[in-house]
PDB file of N, CA and C in Angstrom:
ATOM      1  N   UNK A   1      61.525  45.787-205.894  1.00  0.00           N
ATOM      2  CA  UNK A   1      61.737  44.360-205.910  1.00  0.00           C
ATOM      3  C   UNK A   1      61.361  43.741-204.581  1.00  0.00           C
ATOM      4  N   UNK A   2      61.884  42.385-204.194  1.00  0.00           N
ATOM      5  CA  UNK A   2      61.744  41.461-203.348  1.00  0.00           C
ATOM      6  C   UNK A   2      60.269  41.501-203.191  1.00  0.00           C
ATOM      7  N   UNK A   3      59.884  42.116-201.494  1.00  0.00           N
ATOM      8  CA  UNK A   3      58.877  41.911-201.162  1.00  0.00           C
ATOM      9  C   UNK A   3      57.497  42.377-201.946  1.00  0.00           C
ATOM     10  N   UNK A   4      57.889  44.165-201.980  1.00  0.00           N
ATOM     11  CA  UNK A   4      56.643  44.311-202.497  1.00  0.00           C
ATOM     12  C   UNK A   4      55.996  44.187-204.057  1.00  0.00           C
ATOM     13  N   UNK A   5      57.387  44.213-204.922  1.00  0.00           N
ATOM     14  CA  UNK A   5      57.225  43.739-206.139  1.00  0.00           C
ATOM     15  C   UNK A   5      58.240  42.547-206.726  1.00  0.00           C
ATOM     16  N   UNK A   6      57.924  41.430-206.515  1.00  0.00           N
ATOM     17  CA  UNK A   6      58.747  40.053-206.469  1.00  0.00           C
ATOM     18  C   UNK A   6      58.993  39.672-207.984  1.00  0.00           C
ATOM     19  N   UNK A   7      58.411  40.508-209.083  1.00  0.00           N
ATOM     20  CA  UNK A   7      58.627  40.217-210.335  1.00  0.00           C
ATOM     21  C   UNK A   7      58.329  41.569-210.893  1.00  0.00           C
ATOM     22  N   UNK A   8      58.966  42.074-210.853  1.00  0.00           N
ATOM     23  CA  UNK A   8      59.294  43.677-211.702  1.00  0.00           C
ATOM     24  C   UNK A   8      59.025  43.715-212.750  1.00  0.00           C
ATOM     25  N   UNK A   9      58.117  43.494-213.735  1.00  0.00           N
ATOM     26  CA  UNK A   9      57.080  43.546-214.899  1.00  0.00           C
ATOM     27  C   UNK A   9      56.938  45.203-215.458  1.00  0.00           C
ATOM     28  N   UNK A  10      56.388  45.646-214.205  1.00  0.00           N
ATOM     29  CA  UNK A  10      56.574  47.084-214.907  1.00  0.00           C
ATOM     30  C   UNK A  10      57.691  48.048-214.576  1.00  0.00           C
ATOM     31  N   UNK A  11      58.691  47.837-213.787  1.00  0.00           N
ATOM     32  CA  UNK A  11      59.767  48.071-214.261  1.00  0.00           C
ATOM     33  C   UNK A  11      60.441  47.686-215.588  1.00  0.00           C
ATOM     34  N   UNK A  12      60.477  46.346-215.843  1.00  0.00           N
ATOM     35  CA  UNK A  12      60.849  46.040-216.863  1.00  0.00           C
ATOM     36  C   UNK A  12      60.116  46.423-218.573  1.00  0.00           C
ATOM     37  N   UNK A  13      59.277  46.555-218.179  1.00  0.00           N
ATOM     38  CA  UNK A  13      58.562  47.529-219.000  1.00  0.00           C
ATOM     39  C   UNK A  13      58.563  49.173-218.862  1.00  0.00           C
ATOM     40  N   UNK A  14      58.917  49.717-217.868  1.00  0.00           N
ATOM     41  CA  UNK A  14      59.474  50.517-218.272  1.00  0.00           C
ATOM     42  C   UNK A  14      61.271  51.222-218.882  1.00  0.00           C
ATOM     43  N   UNK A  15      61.720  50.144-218.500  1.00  0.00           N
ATOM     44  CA  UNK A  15      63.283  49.981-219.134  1.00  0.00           C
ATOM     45  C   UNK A  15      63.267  49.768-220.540  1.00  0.00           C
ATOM     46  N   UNK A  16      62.030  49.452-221.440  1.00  0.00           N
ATOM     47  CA  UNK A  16      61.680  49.571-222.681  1.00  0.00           C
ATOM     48  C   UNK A  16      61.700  48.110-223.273  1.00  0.00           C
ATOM     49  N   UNK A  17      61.313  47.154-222.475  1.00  0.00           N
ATOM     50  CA  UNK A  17      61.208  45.352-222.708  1.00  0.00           C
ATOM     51  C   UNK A  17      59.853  45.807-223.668  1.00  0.00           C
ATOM     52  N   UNK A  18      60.164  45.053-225.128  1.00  0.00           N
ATOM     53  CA  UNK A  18      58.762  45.339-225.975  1.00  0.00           C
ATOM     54  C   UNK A  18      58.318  43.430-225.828  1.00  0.00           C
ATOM     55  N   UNK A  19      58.948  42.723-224.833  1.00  0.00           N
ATOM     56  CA  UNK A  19      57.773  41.044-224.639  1.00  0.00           C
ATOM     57  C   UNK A  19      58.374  40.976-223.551  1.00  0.00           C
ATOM     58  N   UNK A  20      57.763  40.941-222.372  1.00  0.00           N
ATOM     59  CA  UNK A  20      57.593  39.711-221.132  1.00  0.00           C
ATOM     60  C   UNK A  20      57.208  39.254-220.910  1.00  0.00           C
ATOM     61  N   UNK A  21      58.043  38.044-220.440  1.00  0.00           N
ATOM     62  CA  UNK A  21      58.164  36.549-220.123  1.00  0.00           C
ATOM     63  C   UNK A  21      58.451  36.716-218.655  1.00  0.00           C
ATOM     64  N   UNK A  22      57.294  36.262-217.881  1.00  0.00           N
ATOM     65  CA  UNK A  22      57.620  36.494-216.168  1.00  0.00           C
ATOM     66  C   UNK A  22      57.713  34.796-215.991  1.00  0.00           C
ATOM     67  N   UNK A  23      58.261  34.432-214.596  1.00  0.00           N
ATOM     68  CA  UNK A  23      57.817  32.548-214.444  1.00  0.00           C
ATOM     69  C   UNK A  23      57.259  33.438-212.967  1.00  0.00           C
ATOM     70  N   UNK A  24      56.484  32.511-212.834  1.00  0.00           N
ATOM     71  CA  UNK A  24      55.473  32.403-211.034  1.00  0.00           C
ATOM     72  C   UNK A  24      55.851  30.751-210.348  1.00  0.00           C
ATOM     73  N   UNK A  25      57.110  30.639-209.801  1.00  0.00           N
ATOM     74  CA  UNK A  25      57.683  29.559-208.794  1.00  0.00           C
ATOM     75  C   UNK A  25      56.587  28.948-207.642  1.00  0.00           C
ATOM     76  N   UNK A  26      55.916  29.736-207.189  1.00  0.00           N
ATOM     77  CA  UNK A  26      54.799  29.840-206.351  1.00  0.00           C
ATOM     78  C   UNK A  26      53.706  28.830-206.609  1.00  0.00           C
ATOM     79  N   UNK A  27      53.285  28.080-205.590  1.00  0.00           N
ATOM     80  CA  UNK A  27      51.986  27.245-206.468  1.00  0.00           C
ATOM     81  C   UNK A  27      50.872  27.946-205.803  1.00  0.00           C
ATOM     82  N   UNK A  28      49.770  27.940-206.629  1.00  0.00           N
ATOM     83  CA  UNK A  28      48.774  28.204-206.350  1.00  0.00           C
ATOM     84  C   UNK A  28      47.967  27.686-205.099  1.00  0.00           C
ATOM     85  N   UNK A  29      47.113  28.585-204.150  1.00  0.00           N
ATOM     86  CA  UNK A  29      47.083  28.222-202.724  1.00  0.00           C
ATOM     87  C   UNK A  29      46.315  26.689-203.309  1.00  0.00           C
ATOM     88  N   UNK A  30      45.263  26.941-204.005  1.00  0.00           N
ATOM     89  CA  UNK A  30      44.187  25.609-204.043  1.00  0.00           C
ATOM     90  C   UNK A  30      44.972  24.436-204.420  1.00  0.00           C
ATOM     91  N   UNK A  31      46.116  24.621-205.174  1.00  0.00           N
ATOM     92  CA  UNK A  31      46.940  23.234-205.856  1.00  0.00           C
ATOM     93  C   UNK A  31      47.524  22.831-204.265  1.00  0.00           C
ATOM     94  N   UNK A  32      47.695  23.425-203.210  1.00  0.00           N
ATOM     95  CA  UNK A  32      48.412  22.331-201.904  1.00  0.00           C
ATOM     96  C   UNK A  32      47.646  21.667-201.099  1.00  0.00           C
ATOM     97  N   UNK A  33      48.070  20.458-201.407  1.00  0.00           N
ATOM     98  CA  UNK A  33      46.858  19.489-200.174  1.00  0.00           C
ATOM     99  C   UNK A  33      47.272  19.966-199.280  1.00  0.00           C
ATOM    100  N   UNK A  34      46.079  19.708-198.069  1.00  0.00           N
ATOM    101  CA  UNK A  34      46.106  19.788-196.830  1.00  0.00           C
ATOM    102  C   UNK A  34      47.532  19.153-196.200  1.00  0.00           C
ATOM    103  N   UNK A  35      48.155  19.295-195.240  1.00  0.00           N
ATOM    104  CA  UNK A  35      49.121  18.537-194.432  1.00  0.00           C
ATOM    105  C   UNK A  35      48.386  18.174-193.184  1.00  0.00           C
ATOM    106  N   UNK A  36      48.522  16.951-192.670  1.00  0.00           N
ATOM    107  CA  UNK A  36      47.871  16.648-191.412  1.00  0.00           C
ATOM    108  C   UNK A  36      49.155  16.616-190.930  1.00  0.00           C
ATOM    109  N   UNK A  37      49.184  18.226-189.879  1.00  0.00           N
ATOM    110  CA  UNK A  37      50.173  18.621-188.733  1.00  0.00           C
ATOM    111  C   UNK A  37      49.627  19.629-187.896  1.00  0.00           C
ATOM    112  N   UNK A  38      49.772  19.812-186.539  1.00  0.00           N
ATOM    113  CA  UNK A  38      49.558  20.636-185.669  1.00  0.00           C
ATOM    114  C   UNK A  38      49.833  22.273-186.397  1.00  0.00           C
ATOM    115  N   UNK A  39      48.872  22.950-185.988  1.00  0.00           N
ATOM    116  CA  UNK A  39      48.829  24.465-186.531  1.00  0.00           C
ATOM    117  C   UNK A  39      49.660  24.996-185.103  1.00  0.00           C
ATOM    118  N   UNK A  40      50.568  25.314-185.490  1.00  0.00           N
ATOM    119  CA  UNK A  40      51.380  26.453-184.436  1.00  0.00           C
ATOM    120  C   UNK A  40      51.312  28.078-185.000  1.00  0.00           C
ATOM    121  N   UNK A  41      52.081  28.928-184.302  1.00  0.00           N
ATOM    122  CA  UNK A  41      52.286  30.143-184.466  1.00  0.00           C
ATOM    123  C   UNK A  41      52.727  30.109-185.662  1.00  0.00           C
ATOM    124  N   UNK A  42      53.995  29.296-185.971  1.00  0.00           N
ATOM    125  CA  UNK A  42      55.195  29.408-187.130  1.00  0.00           C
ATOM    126  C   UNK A  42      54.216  29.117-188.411  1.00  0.00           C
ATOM    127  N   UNK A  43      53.521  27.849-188.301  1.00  0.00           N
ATOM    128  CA  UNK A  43      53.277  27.813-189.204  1.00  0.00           C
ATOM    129  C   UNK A  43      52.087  28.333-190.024  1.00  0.00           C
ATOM    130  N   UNK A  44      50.840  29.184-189.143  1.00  0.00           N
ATOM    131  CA  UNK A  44      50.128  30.147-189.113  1.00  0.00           C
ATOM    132  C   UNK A  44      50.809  31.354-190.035  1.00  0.00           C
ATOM    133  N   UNK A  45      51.773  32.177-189.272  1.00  0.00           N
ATOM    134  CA  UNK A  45      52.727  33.181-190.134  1.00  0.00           C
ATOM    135  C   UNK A  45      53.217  33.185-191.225  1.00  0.00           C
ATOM    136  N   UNK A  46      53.757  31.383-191.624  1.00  0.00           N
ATOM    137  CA  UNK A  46      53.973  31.277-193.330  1.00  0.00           C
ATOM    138  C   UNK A  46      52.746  30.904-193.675  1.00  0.00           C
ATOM    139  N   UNK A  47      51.894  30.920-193.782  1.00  0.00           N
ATOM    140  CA  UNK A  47      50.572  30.479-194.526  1.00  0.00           C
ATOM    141  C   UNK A  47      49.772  31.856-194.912  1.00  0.00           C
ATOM    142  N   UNK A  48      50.375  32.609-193.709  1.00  0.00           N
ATOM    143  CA  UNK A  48      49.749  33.877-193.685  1.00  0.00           C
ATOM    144  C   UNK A  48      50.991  34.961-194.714  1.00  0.00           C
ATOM    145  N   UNK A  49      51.966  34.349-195.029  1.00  0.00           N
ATOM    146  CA  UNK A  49      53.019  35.246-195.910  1.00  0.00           C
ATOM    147  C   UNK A  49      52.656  34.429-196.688  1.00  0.00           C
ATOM    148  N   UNK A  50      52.405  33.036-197.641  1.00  0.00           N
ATOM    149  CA  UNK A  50      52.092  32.565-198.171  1.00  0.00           C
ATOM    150  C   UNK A  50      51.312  33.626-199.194  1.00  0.00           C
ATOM    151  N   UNK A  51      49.671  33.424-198.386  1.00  0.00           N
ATOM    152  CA  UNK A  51      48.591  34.101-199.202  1.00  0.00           C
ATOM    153  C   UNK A  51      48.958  35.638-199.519  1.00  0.00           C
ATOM    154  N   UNK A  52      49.560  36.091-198.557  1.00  0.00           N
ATOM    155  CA  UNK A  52      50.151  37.768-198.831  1.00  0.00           C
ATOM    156  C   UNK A  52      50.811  37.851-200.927  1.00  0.00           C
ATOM    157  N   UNK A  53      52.665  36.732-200.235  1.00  0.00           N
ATOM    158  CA  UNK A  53      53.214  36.718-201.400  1.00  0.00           C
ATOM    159  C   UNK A  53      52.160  36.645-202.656  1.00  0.00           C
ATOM    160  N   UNK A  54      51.051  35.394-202.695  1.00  0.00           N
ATOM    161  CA  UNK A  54      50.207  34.777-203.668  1.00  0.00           C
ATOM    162  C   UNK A  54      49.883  36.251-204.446  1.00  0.00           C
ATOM    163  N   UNK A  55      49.277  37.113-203.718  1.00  0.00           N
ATOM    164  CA  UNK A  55      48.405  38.317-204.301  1.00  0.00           C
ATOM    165  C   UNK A  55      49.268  39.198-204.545  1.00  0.00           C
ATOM    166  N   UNK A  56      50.513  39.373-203.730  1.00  0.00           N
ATOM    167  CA  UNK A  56      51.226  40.379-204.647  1.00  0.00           C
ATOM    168  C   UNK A  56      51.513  39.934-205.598  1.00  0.00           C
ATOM    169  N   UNK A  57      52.119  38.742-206.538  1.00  0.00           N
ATOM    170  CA  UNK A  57      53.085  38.244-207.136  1.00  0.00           C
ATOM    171  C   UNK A  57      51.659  37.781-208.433  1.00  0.00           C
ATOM    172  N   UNK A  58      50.428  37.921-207.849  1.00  0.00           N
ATOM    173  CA  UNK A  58      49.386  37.694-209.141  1.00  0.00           C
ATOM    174  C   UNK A  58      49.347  39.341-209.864  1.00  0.00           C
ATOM    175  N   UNK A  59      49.506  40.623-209.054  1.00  0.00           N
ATOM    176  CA  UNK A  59      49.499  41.992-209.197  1.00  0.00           C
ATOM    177  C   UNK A  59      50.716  42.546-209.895  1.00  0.00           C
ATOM    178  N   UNK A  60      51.969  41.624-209.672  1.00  0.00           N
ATOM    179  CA  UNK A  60      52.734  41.838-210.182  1.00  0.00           C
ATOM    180  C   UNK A  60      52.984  41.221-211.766  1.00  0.00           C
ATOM    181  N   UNK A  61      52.125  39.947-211.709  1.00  0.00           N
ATOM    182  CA  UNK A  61      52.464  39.161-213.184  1.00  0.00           C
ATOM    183  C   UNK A  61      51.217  39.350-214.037  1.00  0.00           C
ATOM    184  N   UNK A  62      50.542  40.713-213.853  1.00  0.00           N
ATOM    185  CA  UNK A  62      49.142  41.048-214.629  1.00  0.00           C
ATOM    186  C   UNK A  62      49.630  41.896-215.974  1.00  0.00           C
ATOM    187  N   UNK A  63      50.916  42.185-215.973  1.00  0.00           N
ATOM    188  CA  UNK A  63      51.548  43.174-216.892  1.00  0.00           C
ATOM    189  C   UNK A  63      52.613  42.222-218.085  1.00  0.00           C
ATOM    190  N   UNK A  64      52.338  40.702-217.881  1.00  0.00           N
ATOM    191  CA  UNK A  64      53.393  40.033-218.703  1.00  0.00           C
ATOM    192  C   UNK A  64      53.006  39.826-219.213  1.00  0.00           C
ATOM    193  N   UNK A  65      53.115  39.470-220.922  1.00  0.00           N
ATOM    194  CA  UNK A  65      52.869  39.129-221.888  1.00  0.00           C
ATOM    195  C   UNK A  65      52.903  37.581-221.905  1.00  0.00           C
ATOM    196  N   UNK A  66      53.520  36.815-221.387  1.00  0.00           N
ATOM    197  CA  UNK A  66      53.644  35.381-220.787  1.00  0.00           C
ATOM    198  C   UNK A  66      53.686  35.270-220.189  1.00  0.00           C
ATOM    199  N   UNK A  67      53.257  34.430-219.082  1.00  0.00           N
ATOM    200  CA  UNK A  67      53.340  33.883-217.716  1.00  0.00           C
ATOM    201  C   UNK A  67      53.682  32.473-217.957  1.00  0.00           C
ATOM    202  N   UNK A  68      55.242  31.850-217.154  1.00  0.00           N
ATOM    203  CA  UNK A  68      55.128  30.412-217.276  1.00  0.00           C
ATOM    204  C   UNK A  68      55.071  29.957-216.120  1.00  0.00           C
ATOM    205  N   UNK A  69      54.164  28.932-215.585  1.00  0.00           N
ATOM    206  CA  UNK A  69      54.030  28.510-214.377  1.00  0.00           C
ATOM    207  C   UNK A  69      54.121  27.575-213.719  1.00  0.00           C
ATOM    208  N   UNK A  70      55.933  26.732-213.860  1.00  0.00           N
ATOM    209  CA  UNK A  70      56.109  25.510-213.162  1.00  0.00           C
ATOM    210  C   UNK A  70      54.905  25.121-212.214  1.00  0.00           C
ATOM    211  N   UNK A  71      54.994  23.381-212.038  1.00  0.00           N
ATOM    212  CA  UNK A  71      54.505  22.831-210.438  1.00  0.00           C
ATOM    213  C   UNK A  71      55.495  22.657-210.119  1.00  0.00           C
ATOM    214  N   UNK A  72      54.926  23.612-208.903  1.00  0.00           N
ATOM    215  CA  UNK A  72      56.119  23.941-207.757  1.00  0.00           C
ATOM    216  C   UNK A  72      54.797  23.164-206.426  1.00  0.00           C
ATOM    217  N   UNK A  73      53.970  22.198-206.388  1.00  0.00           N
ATOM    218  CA  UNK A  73      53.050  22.663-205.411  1.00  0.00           C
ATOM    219  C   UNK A  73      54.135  21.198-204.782  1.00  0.00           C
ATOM    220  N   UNK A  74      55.320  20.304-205.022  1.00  0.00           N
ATOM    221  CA  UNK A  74      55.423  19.120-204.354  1.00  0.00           C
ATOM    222  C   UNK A  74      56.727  19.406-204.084  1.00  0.00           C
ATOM    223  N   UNK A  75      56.987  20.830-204.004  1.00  0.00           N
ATOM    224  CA  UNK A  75      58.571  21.900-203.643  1.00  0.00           C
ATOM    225  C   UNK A  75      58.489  22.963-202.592  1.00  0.00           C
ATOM    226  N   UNK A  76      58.725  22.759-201.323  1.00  0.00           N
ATOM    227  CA  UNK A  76      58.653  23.642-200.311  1.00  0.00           C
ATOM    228  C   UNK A  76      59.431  24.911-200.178  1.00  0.00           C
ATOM    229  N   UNK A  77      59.289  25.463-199.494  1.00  0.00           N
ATOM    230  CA  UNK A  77      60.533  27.057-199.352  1.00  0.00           C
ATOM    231  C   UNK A  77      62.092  26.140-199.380  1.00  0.00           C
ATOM    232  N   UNK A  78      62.050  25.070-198.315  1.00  0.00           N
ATOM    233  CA  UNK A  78      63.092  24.829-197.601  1.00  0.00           C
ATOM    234  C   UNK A  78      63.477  23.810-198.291  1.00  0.00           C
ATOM    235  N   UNK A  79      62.907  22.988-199.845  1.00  0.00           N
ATOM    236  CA  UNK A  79      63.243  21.808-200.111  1.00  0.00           C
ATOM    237  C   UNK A  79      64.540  22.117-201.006  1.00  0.00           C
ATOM    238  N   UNK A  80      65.617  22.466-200.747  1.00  0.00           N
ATOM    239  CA  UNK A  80      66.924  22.514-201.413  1.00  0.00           C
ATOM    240  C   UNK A  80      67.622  21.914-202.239  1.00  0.00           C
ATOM    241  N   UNK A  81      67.574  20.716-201.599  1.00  0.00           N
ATOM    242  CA  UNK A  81      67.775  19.500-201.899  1.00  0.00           C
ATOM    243  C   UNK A  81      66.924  19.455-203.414  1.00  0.00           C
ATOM    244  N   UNK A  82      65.640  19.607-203.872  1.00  0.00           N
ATOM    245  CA  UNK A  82      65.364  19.419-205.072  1.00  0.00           C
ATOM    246  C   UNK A  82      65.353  20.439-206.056  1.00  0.00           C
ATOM    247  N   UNK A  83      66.217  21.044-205.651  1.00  0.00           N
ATOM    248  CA  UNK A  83      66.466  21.854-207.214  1.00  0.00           C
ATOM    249  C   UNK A  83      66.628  21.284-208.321  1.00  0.00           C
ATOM    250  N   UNK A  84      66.980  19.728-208.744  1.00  0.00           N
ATOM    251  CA  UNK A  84      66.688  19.557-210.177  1.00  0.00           C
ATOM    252  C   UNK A  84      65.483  19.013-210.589  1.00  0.00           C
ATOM    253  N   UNK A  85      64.427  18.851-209.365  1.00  0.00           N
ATOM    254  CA  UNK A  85      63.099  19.144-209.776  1.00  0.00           C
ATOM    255  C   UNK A  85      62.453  20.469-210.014  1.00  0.00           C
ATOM    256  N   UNK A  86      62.936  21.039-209.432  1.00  0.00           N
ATOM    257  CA  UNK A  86      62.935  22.626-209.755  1.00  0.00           C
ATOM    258  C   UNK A  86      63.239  22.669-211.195  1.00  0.00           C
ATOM    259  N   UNK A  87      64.312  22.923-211.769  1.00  0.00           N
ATOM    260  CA  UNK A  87      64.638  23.028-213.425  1.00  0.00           C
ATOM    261  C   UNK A  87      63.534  21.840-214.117  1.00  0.00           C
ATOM    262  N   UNK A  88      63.351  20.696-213.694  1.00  0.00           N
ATOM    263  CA  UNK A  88      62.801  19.808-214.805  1.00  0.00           C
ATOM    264  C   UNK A  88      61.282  20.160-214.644  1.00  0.00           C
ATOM    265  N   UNK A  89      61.021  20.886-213.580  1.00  0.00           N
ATOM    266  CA  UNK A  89      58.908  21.568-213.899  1.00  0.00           C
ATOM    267  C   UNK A  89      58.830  22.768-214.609  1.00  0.00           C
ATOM    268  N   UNK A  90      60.205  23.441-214.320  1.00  0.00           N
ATOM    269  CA  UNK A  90      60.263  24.902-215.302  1.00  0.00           C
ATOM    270  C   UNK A  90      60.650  24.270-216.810  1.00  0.00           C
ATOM    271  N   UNK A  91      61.638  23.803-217.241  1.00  0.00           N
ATOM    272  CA  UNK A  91      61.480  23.366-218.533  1.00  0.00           C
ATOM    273  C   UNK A  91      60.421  22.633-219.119  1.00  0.00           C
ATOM    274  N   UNK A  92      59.774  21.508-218.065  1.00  0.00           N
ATOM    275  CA  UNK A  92      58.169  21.236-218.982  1.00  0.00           C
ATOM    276  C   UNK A  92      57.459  22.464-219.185  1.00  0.00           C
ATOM    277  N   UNK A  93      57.063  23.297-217.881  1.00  0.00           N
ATOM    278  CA  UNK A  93      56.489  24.400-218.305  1.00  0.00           C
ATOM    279  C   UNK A  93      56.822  25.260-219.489  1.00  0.00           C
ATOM    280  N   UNK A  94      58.154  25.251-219.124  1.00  0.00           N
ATOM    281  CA  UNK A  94      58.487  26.531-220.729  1.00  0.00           C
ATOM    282  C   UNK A  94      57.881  26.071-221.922  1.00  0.00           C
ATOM    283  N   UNK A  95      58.361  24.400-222.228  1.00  0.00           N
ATOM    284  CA  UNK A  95      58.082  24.067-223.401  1.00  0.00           C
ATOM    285  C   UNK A  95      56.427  24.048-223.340  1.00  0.00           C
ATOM    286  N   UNK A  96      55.771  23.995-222.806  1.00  0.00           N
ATOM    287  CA  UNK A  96      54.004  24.008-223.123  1.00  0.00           C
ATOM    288  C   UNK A  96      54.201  25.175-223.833  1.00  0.00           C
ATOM    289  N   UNK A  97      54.525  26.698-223.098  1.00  0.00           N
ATOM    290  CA  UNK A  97      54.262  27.594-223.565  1.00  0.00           C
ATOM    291  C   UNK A  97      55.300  28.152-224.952  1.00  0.00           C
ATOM    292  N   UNK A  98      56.144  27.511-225.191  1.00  0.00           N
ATOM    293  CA  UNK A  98      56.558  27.853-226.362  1.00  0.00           C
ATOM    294  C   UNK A  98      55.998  28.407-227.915  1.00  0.00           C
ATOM    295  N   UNK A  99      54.828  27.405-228.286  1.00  0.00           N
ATOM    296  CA  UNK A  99      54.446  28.048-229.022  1.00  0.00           C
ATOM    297  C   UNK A  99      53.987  29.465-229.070  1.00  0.00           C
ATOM    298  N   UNK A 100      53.300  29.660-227.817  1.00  0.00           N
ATOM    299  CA  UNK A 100      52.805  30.854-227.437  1.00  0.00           C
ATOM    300  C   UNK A 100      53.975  31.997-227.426  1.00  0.00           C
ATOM    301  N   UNK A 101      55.109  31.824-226.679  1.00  0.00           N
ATOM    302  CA  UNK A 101      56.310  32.285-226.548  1.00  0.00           C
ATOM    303  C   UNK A 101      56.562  33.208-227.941  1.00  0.00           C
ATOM    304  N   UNK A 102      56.634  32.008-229.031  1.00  0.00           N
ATOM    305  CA  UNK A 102      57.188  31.841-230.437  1.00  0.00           C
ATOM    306  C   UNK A 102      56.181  32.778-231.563  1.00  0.00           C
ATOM    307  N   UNK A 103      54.958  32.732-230.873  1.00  0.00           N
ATOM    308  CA  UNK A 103      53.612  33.881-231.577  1.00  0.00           C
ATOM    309  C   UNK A 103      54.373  35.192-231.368  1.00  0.00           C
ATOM    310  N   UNK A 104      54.402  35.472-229.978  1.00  0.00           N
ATOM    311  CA  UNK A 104      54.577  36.617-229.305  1.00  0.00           C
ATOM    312  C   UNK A 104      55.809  37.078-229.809  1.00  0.00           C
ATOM    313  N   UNK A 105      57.019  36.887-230.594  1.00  0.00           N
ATOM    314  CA  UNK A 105      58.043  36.866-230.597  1.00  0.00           C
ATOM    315  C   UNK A 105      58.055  37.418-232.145  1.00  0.00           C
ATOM    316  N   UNK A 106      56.916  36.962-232.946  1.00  0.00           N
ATOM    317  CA  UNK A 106      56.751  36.948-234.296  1.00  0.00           C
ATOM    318  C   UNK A 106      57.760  35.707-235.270  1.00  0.00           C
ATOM    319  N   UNK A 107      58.026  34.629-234.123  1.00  0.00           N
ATOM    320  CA  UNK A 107      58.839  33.630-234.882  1.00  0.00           C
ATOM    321  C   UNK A 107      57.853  32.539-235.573  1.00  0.00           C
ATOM    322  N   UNK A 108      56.337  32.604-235.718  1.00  0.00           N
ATOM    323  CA  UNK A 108      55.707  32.076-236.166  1.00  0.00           C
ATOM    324  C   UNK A 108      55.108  32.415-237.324  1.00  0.00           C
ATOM    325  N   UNK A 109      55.911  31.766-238.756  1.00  0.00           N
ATOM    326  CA  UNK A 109      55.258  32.182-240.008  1.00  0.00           C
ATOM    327  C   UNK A 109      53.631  32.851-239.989  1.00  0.00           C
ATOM    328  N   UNK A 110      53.351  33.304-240.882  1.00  0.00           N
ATOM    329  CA  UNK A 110      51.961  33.432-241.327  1.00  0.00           C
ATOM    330  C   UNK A 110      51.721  32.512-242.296  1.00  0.00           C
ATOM    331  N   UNK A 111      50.448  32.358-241.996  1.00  0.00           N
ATOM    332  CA  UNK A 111      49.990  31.073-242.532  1.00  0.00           C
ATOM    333  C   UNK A 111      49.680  31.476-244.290  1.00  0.00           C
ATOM    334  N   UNK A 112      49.927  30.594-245.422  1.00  0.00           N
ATOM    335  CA  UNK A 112      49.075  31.660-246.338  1.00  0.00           C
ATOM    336  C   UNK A 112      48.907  30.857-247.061  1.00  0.00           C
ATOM    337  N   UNK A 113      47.299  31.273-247.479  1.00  0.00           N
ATOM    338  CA  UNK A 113      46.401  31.161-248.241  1.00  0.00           C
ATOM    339  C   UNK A 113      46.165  30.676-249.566  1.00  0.00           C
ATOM    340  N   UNK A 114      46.323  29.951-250.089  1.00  0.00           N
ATOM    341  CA  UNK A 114      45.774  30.100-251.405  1.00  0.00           C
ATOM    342  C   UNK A 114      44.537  29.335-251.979  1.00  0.00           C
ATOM    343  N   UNK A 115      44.198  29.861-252.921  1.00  0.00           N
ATOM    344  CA  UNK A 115      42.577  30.039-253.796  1.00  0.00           C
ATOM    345  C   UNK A 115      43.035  29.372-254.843  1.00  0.00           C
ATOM    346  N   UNK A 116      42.317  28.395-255.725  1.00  0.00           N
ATOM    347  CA  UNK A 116      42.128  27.970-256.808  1.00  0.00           C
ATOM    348  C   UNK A 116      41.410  28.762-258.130  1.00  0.00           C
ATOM    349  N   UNK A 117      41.891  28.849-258.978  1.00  0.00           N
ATOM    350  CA  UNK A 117      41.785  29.340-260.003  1.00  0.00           C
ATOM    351  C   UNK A 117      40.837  29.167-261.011  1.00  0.00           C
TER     352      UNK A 117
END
């Protein structure tokens, strides 16, 4: 867990999970505008754990059967304070993927057919 595997997929697949459903909190590097602020050390080092986390956490969510992927790109490490923007980008997200969810699950009739006589 944590660092080097931040979403345990194949653990959880090996504990005998027959559907996973991973979420990726993380926004994608290209979804963050630029910030016009001085580049220091500090903030060099998270940019640089940034892209690290990015690639483990894509290595880690290659084994899920779903991936749901709030925008998280207007939610910082430190923005606390918006955790109920937090829940309200993960529930839009979930619901996009629901149907998909609902395939995978086998809660989606089969469609059927019929021919004229």
């Amino acid at each position: 867990g944590g660092i080097m595997d931040p979403v345990p997929v194949r653990l959880v697949k090996e504990m005998g999970a027959d559907v996973i459903i991973a979420v990726n909190v993380l926004p994608k590097i290209d979804h963050q505008e630029p910030k016009p602020h001085h580049h220091t050390i500090f903030s060099i080092m998270l940019k640089t754990m940034y892209i690290f986390n990015n690639k483990v956490i894509e290595t880690s969510l290659s084994g899920a059967d779903i991936v749901i992927l709030p925008n998280t790109s207007a939610i910082g490490y430190t923005d606390f304070q918006k955790v109920e923007d937090c829940i309200q980008e993960g529930r839009k997200a979930t619901e996009l993927m629901l149907p998909k969810i609902k395939k995978k699950l086998g809660l989606v009739p089969e469609k059927v057919t019929t021919r004229a006589v």
